[in-house]
N, C-alpha and C. Protein backbone atom coordinates (compact mmCIF):
# COMPACT_ATOMS: atom_id res chain seq x y z
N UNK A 1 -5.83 57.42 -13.01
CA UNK A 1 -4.94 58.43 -13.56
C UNK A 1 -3.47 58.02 -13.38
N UNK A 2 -2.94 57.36 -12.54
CA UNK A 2 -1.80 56.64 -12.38
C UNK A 2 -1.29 56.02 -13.28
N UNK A 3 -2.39 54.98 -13.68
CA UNK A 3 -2.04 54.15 -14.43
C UNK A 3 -1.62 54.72 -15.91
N UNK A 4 -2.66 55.73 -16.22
CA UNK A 4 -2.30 56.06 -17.31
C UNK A 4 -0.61 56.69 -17.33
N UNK A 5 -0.34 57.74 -16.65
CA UNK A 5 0.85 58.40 -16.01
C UNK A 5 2.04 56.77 -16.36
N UNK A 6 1.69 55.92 -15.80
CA UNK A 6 3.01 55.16 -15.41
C UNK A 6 3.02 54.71 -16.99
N UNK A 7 2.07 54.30 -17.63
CA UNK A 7 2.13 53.44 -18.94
C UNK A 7 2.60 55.06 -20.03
N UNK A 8 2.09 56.21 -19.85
CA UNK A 8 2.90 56.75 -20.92
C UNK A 8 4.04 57.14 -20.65
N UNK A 9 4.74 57.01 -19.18
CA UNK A 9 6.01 56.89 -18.83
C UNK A 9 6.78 56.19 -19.56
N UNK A 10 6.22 54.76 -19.16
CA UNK A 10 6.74 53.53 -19.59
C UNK A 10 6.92 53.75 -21.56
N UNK A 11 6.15 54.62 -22.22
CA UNK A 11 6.48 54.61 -23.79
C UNK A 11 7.76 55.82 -23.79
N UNK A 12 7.67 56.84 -22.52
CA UNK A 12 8.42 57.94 -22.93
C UNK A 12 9.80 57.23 -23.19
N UNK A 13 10.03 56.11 -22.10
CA UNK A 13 11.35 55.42 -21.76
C UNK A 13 11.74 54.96 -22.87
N UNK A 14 10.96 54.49 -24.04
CA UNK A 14 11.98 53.47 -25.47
C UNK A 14 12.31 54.91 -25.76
N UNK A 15 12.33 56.20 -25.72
CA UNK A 15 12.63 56.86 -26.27
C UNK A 15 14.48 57.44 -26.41
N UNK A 16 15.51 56.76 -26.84
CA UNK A 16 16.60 57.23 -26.00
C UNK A 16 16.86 58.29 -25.34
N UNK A 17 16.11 59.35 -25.98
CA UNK A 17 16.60 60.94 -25.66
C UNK A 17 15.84 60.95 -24.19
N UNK A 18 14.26 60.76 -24.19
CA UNK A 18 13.79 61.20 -23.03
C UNK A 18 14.09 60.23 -22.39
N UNK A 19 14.80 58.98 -22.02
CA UNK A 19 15.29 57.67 -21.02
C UNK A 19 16.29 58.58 -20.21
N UNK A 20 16.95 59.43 -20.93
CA UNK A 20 17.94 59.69 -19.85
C UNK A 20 17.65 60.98 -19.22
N UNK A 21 16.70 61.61 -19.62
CA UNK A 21 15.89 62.65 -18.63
C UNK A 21 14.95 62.31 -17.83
N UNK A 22 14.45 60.86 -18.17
CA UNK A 22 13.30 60.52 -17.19
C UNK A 22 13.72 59.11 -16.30
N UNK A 23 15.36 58.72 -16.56
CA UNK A 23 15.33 57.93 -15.93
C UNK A 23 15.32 57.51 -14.07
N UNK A 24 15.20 58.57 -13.62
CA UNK A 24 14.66 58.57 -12.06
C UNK A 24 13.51 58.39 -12.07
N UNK A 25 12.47 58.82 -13.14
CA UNK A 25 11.44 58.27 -12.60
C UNK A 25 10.67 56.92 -12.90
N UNK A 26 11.56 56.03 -13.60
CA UNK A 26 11.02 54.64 -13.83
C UNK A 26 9.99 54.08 -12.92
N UNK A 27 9.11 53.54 -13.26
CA UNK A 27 8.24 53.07 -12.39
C UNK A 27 8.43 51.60 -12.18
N UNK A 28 8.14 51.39 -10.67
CA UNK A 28 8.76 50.00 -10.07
C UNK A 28 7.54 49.16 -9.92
N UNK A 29 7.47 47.86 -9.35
CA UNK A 29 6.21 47.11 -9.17
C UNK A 29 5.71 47.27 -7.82
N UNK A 30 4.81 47.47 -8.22
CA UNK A 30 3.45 47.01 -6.55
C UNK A 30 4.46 46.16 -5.18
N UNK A 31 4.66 45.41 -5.69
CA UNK A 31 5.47 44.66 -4.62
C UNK A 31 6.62 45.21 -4.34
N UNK A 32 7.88 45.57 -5.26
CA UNK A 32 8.71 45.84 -4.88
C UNK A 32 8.68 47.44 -3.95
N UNK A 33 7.87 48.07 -4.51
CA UNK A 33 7.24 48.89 -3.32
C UNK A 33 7.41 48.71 -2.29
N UNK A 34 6.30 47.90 -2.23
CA UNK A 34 5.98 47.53 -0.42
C UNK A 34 7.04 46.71 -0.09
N UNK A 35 7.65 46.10 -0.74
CA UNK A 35 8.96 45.52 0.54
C UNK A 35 10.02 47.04 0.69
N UNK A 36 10.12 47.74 -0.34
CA UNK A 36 11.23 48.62 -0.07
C UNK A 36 10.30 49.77 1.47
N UNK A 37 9.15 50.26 1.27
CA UNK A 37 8.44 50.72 2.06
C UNK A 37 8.09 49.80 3.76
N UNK A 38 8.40 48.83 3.63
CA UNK A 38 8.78 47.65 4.62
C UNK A 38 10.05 48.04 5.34
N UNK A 39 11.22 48.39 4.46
CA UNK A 39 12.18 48.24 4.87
C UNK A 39 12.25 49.51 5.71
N UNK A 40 11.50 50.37 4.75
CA UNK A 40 12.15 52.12 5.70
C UNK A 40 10.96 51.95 7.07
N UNK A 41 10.23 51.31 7.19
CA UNK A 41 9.17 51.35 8.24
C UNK A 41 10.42 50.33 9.24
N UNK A 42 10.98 49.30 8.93
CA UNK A 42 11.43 48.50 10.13
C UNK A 42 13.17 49.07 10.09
N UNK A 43 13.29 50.21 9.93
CA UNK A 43 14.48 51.03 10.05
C UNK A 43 16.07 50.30 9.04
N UNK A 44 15.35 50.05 8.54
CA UNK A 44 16.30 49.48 7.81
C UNK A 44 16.59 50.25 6.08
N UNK A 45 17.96 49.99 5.54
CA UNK A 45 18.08 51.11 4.09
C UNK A 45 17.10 50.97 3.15
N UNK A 46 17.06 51.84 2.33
CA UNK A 46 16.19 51.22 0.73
C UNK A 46 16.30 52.51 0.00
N UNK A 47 16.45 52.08 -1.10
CA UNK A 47 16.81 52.64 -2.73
C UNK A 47 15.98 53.27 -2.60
N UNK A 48 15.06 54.08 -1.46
CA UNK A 48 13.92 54.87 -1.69
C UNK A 48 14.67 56.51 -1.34
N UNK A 49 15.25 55.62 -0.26
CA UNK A 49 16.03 57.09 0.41
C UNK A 49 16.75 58.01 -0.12
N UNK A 50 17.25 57.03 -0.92
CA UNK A 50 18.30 58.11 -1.43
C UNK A 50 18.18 59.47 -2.48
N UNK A 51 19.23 59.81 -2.68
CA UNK A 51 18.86 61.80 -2.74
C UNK A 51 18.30 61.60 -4.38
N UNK A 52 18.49 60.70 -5.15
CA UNK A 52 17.98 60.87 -6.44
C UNK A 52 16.30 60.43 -6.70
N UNK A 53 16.25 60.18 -5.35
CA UNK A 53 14.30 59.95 -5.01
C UNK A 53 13.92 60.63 -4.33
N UNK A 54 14.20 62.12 -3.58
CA UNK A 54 13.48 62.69 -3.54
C UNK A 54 13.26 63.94 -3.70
């Protein structure tokens, strides 16, 4: 169910109008995940924290 979620995300985005209503929720990669989720585990910053993520 994710997947589906992220891929009709990913069509809402060519859309100009809905890009700029949905652009917080862009979806990021598997990896870049886990290093940003890395970072908040070994106390360190990440683009996760901040107030437009949560």
């Amino acid at each position: 169910m994710v997947y589906f979620s992220a891929e009709l995300l990913k069509l809402a985005l060519r859309i100009p109008v809905l890009k700029q209503l949905l652009a917080g929720y862009e979806p990021i990669k598997r990896t870049a995940f886990s290093r940003e989720i890395r970072q908040i585990l070994l106390g360190h910053d990440s683009f996760l924290l901040q107030d437009q993520y949560r």
